[in-house]
C-alpha atoms as a PDB file:
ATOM      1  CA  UNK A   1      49.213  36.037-149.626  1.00  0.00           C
ATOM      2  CA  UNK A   2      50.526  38.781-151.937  1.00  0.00           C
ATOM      3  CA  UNK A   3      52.968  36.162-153.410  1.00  0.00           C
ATOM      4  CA  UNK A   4      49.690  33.986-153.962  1.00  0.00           C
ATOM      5  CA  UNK A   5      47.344  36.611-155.850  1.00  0.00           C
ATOM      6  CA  UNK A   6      50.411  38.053-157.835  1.00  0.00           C
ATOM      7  CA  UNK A   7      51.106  34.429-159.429  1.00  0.00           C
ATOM      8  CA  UNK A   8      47.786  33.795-159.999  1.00  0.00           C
ATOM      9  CA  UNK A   9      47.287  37.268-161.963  1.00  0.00           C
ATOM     10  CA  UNK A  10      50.532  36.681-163.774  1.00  0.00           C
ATOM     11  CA  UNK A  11      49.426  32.595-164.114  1.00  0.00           C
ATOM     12  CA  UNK A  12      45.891  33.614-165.692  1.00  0.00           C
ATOM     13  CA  UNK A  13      46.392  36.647-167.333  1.00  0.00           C
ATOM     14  CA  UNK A  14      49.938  37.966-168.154  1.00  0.00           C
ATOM     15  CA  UNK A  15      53.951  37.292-167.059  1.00  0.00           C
ATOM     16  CA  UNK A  16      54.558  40.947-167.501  1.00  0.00           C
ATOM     17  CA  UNK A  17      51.051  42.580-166.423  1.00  0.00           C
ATOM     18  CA  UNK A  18      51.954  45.629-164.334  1.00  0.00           C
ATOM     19  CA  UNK A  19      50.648  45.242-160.896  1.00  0.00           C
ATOM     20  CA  UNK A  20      50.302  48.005-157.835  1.00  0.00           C
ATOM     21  CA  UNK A  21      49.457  47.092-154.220  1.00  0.00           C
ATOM     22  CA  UNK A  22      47.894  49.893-152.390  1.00  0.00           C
ATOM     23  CA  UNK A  23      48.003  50.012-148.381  1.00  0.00           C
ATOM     24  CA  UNK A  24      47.659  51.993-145.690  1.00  0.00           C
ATOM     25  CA  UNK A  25      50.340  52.235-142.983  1.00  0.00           C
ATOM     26  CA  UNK A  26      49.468  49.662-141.200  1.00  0.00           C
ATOM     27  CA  UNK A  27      51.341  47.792-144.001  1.00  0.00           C
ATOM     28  CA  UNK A  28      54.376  50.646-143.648  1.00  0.00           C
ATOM     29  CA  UNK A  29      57.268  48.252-143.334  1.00  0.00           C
ATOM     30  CA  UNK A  30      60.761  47.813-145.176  1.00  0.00           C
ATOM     31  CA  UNK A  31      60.234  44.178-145.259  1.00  0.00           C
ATOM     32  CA  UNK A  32      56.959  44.488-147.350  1.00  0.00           C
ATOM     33  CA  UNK A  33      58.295  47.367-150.268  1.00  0.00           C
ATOM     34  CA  UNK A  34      61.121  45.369-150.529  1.00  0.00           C
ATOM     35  CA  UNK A  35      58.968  41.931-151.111  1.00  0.00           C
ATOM     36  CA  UNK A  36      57.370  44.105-153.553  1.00  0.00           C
ATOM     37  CA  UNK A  37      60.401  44.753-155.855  1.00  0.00           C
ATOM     38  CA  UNK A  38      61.576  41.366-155.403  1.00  0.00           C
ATOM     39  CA  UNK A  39      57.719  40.410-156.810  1.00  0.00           C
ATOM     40  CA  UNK A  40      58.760  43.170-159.410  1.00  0.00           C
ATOM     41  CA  UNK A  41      55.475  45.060-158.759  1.00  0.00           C
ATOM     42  CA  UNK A  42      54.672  48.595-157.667  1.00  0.00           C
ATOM     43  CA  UNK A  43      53.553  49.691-154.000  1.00  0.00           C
ATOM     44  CA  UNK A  44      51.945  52.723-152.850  1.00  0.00           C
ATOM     45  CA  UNK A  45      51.559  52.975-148.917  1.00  0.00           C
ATOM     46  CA  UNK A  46      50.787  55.734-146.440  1.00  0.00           C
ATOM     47  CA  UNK A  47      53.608  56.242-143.902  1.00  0.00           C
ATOM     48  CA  UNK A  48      54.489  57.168-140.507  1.00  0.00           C
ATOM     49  CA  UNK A  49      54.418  60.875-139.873  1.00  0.00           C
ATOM     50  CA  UNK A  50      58.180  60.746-137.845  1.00  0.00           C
ATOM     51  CA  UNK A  51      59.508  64.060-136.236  1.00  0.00           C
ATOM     52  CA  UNK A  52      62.370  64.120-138.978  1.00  0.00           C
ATOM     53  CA  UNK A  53      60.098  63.877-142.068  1.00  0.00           C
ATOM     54  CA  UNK A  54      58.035  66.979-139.788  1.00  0.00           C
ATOM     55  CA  UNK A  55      61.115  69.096-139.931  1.00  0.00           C
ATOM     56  CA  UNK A  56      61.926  68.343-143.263  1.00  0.00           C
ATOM     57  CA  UNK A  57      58.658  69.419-144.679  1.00  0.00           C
ATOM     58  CA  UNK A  58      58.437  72.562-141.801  1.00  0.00           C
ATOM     59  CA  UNK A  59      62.263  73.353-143.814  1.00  0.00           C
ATOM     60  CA  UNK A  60      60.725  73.250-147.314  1.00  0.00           C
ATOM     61  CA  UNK A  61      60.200  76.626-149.041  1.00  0.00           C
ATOM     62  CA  UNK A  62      56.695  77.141-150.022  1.00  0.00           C
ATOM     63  CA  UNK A  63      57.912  76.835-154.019  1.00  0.00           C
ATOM     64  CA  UNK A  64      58.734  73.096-154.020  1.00  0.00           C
ATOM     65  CA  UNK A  65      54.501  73.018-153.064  1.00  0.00           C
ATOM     66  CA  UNK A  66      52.403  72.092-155.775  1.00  0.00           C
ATOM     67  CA  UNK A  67      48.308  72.201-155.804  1.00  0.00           C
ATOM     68  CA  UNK A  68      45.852  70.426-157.584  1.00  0.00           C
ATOM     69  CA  UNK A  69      41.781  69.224-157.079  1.00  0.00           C
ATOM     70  CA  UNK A  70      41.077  65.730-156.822  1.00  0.00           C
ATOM     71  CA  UNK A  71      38.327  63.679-155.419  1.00  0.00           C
ATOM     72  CA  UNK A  72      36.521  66.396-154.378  1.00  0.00           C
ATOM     73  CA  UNK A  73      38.922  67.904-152.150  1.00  0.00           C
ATOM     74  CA  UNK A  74      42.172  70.881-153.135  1.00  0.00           C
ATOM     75  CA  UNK A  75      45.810  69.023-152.014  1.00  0.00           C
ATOM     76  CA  UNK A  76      49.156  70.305-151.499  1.00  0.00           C
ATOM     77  CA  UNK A  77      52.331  68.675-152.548  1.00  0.00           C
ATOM     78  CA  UNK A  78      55.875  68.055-152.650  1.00  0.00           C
ATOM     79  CA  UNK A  79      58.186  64.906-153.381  1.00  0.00           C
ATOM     80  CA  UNK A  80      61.559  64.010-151.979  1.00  0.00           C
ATOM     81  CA  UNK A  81      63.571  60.700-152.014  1.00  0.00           C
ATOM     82  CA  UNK A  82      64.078  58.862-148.498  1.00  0.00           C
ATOM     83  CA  UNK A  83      63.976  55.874-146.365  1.00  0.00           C
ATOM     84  CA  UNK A  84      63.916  55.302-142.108  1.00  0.00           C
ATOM     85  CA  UNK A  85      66.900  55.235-140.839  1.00  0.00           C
ATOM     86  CA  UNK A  86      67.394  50.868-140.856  1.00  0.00           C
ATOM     87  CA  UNK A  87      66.469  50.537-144.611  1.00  0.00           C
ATOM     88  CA  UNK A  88      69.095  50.050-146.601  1.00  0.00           C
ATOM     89  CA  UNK A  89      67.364  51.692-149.587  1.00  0.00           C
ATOM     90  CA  UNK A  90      65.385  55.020-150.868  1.00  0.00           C
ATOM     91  CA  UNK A  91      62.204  55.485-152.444  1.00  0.00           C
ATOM     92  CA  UNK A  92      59.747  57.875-153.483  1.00  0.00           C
ATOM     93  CA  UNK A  93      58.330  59.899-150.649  1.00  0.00           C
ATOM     94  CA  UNK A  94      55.025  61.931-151.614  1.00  0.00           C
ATOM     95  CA  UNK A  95      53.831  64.744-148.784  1.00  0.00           C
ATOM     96  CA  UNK A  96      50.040  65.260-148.825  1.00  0.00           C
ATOM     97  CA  UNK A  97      48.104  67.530-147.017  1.00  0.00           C
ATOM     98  CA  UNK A  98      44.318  69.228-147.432  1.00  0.00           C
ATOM     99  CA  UNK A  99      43.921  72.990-147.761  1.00  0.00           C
ATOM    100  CA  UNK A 100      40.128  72.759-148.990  1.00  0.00           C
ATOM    101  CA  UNK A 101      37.289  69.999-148.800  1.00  0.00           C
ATOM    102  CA  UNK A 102      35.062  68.940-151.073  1.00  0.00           C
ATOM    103  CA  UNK A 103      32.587  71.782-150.142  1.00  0.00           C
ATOM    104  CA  UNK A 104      35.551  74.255-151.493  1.00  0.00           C
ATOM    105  CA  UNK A 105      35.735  75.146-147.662  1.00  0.00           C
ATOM    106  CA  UNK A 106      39.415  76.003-146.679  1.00  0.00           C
ATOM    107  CA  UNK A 107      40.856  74.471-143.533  1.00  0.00           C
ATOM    108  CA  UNK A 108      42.299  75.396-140.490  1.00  0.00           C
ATOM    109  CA  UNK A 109      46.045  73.878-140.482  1.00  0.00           C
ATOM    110  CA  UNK A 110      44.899  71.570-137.343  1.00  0.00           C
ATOM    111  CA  UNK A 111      41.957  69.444-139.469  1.00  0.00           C
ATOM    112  CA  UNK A 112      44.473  69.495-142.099  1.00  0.00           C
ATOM    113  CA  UNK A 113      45.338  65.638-142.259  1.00  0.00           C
ATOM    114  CA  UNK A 114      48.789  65.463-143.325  1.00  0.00           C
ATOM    115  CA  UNK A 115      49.544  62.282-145.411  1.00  0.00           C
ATOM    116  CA  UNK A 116      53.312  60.926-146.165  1.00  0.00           C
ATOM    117  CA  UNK A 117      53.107  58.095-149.434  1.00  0.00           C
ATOM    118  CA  UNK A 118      56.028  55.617-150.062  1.00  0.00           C
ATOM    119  CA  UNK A 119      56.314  54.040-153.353  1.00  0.00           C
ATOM    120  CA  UNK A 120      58.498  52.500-156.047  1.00  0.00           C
ATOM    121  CA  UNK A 121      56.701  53.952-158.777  1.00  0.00           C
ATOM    122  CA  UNK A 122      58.268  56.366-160.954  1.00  0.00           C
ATOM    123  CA  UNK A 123      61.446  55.310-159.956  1.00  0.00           C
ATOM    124  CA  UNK A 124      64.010  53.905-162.485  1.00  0.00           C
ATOM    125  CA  UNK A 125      62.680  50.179-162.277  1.00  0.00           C
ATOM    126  CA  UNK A 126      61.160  47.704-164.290  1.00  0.00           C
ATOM    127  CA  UNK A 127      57.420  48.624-162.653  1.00  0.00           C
ATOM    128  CA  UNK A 128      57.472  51.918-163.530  1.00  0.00           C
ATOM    129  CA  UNK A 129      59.057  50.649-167.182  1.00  0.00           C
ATOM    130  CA  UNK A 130      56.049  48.742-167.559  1.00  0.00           C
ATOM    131  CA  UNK A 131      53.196  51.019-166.125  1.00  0.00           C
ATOM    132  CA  UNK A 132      54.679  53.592-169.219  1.00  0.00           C
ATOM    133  CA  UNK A 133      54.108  51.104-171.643  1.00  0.00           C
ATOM    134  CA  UNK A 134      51.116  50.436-171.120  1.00  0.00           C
ATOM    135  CA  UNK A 135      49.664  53.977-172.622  1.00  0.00           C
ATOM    136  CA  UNK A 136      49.637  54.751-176.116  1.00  0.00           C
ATOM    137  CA  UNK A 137      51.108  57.824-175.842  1.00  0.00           C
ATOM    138  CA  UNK A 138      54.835  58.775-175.040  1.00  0.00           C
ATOM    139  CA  UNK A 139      54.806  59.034-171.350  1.00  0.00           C
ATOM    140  CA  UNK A 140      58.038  59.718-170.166  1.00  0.00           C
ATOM    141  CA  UNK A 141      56.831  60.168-166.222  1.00  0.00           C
ATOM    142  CA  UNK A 142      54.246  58.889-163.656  1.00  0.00           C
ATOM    143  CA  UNK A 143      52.767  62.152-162.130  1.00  0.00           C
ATOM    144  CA  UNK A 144      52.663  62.922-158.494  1.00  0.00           C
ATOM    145  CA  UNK A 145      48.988  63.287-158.824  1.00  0.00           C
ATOM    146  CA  UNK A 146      48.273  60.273-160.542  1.00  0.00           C
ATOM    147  CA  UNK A 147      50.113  58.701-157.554  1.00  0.00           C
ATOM    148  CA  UNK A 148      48.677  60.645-154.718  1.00  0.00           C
ATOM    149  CA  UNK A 149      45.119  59.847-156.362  1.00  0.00           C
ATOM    150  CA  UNK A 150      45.459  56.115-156.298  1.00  0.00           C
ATOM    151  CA  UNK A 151      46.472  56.600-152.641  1.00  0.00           C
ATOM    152  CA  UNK A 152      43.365  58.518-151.576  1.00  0.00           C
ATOM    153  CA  UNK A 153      41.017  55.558-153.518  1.00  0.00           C
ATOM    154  CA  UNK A 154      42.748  52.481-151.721  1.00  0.00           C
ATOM    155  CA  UNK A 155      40.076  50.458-150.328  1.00  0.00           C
ATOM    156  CA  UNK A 156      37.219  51.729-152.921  1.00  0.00           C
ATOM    157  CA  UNK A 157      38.344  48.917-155.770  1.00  0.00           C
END
């Protein structure tokens, strides 16, 4: 299917049109981020919270957490690199979770919904080559938030 709809975009519109598939984790799996850069487009998917990526986050000093408002609600942040333990590459791994809702209410840490976000954007890759040059100005980066945004609207397009 995603083979199907990216030739058709690329048939009808452009060869080199930048193209992101967003999914939740049901579609966490090796096999499919792989397909992706084979299809030489971008993938952002919600992942599995696993007991390692749990310590690594409970291990992280609170200065490697970033903030910022979106969609209503206040999110911290952090990035790392990493993969599950039978891939055979790394990727970008983004670490969500609430501290306010929409209603500027903070949260207790237990309806905090913690989110973990794979993707091959902003890595060094032809993807993320051609998401840059698509702006006008000199981007050099694709922001966390930019990222973490397009994760919370999957579903909405």
């Amino acid at each position: 299917m995603i083979a199907t709809i990216v030739g058709l975009i690329r048939r009808s519109y452009r060869q080199n049109v930048p193209i992101v598939l967003v999914a939740d984790s049901g579609f966490f799996d090796q096999k499919l981020l792989a397909y992706c850069e084979k299809l030489r487009i971008g993938i952002i998917v919600s992942g599995k919270m696993y007991d390692d990526i749990k310590e690594f986050i409970s291990a992280t000093p609170d200065e490697r957490f970033e903030g910022y408002t979106g969609a209503g609600n206040t999110w911290i942040f952090t990035e790392c690199g990493g993969r599950r333990k039978s891939w055979d590459r790394f990727y970008r791994v983004i670490y969500t979770k609430p501290i306010a809702d929409d209603c500027s209410q903070v949260l207790f840490d237990f309806a905090r919904p913690e989110m973990i976000i794979y993707t091959n954007i902003g890595l060094d890759n032809e993807i993320t080559r051609s998401i840059l040059a698509r702006h006008d100005e000199k981007r050099s980066h694709i922001s966390l938030q930019a990222i973490i945004t397009t994760c919370h609207r999957r579903g909405r397009d």
